[in-house]
C-alpha atoms as a PDB file:
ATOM      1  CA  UNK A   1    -108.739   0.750  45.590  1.00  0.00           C
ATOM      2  CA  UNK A   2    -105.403  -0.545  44.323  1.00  0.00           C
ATOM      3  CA  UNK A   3    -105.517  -2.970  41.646  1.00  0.00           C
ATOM      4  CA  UNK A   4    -101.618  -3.994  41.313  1.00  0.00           C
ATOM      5  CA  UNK A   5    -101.204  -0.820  38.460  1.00  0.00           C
ATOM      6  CA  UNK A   6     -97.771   0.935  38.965  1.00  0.00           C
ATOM      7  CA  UNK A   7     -97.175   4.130  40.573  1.00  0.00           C
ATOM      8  CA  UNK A   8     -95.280   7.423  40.674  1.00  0.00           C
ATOM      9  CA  UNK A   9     -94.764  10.050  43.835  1.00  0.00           C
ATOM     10  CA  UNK A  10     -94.001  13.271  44.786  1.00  0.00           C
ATOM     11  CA  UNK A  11     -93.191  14.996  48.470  1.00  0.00           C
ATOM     12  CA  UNK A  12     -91.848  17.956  49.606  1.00  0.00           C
ATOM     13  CA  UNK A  13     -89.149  18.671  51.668  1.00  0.00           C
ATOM     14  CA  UNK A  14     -91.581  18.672  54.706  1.00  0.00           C
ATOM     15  CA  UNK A  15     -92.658  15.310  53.779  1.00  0.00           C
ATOM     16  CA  UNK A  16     -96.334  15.827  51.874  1.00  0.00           C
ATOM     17  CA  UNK A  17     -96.658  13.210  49.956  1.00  0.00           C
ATOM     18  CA  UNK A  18     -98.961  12.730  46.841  1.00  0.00           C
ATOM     19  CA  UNK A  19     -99.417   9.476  45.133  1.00  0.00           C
ATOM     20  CA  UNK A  20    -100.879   8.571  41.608  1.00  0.00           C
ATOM     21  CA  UNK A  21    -101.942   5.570  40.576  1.00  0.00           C
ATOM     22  CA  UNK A  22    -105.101   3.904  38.951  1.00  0.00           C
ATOM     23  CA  UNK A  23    -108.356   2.674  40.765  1.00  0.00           C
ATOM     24  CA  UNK A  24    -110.144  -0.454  39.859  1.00  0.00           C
ATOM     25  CA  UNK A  25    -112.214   1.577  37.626  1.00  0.00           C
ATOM     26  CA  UNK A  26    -109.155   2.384  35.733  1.00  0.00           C
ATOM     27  CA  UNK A  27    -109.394   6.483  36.577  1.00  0.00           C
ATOM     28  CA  UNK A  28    -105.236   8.061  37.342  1.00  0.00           C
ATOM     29  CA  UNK A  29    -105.963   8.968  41.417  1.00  0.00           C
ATOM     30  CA  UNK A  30    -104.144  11.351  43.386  1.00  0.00           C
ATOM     31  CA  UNK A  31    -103.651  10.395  47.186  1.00  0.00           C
ATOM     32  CA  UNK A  32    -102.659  13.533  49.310  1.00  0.00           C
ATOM     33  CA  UNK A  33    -100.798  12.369  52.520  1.00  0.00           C
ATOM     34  CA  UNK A  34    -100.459  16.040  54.379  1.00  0.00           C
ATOM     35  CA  UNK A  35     -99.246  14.542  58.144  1.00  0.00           C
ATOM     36  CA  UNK A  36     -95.885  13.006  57.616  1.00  0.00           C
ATOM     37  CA  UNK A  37     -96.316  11.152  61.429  1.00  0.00           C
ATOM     38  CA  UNK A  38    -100.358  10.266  59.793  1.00  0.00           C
ATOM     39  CA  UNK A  39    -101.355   7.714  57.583  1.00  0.00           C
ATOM     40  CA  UNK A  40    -104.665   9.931  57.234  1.00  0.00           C
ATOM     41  CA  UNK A  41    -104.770  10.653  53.498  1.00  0.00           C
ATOM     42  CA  UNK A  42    -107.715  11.679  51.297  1.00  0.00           C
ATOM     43  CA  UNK A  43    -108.031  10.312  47.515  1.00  0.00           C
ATOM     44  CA  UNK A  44    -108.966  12.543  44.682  1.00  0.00           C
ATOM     45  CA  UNK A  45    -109.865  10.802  40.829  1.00  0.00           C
ATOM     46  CA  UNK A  46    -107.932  12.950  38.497  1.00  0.00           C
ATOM     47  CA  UNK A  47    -109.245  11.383  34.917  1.00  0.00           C
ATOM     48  CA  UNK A  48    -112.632  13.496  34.857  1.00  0.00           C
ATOM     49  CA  UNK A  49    -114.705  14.197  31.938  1.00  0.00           C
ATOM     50  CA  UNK A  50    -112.219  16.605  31.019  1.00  0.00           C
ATOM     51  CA  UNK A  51    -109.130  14.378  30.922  1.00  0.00           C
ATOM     52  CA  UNK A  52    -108.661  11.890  28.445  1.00  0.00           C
ATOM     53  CA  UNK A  53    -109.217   8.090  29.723  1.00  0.00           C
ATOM     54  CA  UNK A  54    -106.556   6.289  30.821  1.00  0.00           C
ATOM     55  CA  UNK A  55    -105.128   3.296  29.520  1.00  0.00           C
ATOM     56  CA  UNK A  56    -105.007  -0.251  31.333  1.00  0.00           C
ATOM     57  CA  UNK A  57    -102.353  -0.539  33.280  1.00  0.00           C
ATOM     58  CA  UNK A  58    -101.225   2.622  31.961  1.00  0.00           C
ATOM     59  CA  UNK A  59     -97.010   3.909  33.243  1.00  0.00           C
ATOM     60  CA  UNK A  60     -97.086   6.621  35.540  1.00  0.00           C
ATOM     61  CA  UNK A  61     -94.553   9.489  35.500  1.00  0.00           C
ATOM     62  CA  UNK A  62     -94.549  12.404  37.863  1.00  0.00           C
ATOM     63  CA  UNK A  63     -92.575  15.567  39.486  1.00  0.00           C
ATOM     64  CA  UNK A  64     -93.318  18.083  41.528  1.00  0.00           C
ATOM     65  CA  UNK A  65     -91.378  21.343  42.185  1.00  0.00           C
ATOM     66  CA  UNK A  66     -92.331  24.756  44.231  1.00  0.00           C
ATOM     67  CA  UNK A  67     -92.965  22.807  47.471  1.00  0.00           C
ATOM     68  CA  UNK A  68     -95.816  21.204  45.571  1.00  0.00           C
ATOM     69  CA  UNK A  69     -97.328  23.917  44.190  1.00  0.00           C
ATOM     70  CA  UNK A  70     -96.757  22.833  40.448  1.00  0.00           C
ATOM     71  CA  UNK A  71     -97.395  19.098  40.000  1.00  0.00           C
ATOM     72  CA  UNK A  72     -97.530  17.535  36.671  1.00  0.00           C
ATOM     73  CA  UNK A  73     -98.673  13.526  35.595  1.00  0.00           C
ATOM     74  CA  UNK A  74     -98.517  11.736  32.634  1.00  0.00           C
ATOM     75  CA  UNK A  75     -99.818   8.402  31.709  1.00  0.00           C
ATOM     76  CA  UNK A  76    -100.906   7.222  28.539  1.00  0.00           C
ATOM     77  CA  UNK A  77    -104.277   7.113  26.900  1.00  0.00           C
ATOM     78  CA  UNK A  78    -106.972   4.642  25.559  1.00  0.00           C
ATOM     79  CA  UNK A  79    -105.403   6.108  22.317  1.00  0.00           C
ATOM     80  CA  UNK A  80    -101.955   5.411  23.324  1.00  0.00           C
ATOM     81  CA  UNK A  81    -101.357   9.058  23.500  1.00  0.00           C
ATOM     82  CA  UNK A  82     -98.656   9.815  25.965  1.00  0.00           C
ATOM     83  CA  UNK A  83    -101.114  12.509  28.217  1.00  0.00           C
ATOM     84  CA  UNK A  84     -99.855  15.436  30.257  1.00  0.00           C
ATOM     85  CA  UNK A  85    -101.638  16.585  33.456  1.00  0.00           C
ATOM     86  CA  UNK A  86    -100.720  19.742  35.673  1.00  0.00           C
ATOM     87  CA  UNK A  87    -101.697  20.857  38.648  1.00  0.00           C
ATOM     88  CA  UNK A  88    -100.910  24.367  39.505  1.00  0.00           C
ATOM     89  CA  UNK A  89    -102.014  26.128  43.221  1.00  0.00           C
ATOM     90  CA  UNK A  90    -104.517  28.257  43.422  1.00  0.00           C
ATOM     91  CA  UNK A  91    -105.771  26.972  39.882  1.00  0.00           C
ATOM     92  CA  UNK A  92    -106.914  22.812  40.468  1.00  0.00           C
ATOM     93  CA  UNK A  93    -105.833  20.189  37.655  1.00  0.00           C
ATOM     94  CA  UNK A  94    -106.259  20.829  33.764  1.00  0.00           C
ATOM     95  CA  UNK A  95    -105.627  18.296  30.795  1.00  0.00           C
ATOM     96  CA  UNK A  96    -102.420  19.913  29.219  1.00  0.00           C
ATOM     97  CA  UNK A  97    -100.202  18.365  26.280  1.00  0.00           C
ATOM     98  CA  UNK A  98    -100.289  15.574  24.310  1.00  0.00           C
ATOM     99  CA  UNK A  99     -96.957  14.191  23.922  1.00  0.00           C
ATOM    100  CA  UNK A 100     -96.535  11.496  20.868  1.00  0.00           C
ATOM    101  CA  UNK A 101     -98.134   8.397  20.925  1.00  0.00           C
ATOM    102  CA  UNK A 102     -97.020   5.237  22.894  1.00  0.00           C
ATOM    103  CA  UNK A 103     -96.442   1.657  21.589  1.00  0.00           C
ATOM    104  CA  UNK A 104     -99.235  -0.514  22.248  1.00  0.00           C
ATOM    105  CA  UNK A 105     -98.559  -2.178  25.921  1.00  0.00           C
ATOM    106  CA  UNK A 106     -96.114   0.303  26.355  1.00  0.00           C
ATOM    107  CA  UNK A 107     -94.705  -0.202  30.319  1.00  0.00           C
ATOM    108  CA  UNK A 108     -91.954   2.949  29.981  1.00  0.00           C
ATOM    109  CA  UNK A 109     -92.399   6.525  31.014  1.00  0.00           C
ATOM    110  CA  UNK A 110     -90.509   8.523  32.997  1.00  0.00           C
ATOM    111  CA  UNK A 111     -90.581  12.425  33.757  1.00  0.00           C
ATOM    112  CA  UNK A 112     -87.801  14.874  35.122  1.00  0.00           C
ATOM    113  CA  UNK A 113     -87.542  18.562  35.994  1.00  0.00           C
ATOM    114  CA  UNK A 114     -84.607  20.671  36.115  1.00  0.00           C
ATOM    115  CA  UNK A 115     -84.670  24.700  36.281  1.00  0.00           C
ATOM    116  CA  UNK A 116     -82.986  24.615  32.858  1.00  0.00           C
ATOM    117  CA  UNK A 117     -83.690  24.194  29.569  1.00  0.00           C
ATOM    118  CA  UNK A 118     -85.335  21.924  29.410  1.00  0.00           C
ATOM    119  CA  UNK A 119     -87.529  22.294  31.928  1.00  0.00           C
ATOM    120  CA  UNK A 120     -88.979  19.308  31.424  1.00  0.00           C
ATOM    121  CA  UNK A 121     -88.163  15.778  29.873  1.00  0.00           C
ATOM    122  CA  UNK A 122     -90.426  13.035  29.367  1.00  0.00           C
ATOM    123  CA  UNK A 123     -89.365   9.782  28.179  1.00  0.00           C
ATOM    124  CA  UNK A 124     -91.511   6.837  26.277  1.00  0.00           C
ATOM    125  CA  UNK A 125     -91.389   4.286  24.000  1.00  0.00           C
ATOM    126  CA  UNK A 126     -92.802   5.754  20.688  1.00  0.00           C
ATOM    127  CA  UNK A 127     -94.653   4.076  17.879  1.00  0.00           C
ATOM    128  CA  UNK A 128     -92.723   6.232  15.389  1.00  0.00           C
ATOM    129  CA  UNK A 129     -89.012   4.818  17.072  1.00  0.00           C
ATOM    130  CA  UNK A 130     -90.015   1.482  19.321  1.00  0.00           C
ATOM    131  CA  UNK A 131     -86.688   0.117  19.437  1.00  0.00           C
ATOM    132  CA  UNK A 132     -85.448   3.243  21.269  1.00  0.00           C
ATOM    133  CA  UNK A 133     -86.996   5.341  24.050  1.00  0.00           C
ATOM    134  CA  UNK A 134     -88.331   9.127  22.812  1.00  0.00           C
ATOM    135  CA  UNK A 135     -88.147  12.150  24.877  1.00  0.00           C
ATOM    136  CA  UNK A 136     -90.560  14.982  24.504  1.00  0.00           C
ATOM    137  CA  UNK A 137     -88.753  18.274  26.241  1.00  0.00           C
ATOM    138  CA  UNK A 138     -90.197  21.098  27.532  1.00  0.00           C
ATOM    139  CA  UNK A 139     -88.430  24.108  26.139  1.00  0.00           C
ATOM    140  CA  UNK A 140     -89.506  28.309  27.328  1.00  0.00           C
ATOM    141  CA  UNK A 141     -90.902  28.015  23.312  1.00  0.00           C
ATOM    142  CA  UNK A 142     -92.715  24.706  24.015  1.00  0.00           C
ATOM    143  CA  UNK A 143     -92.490  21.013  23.783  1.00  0.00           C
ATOM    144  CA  UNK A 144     -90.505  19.829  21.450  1.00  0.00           C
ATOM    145  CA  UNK A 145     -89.832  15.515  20.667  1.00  0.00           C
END
């Protein structure tokens, strides 16, 4: 149920791929491709009860690392927060960190991983600095913008 909202993936080295995107009803979906040579995938609504709503035509950012076994999303918000999601094996999908807070109609958001400090960096346009894009980083002592 693709309504012409952008998109962000992530695939493993054996080609698994995972899409996210958002449905007609406006909810951030995950699509799980498993069979590289299929086009078989399942479709699982990520923006529960327990995750904060999702913006209209909200940017997508997201990486992957561990041959998928850590997975993390971020869109923004109904409140324009800029909205971390993670996904870790063995534990399912939790509502994580709230980033800053996005300029209204906001279309930029990026995310990047590296196995350095930091771990993470996550890029946005902020209300705080508009003319210039914010990065929240992911530091072993927490996030940090």
């Amino acid at each position: 149920d693709f309504v012409g909202t952008t998109m962000a993936g992530v695939q493993n080295e054996d080609g698994k791929f995972r899409i996210y995107f958002q449905d007609k009803d406006y909810q951030i979906c995950e699509m799980s491709l498993n069979d590289p040579q299929s086009t078989s995938h399942t479709i699982l609504k990520l923006t529960t009860a327990d995750m904060p709503a999702a913006r209209i035509n909200t940017p997508i950012a997201a990486v992957s690392w561990d041959n998928l076994r850590q997975i993390r999303v971020y869109y923004i918000t109904v409140n324009s927060q800029v909205q971390e999601m993670t996904y870790t094996q063995g534990v399912g999908w939790r509502r994580d960190a709230r980033l800053g807070i996005a300029v209204d109609n906001s279309t930029s958001l990026y995310a990047q991983h590296q196995l350095k400090e930091p771990f993470m960096r996550v890029g946005f346009q902020s209300s705080v600095a508009p003319q210039t894009i914010t990065e929240a980083c992911y530091y072993q002592s927490g996030w940090k913008t």
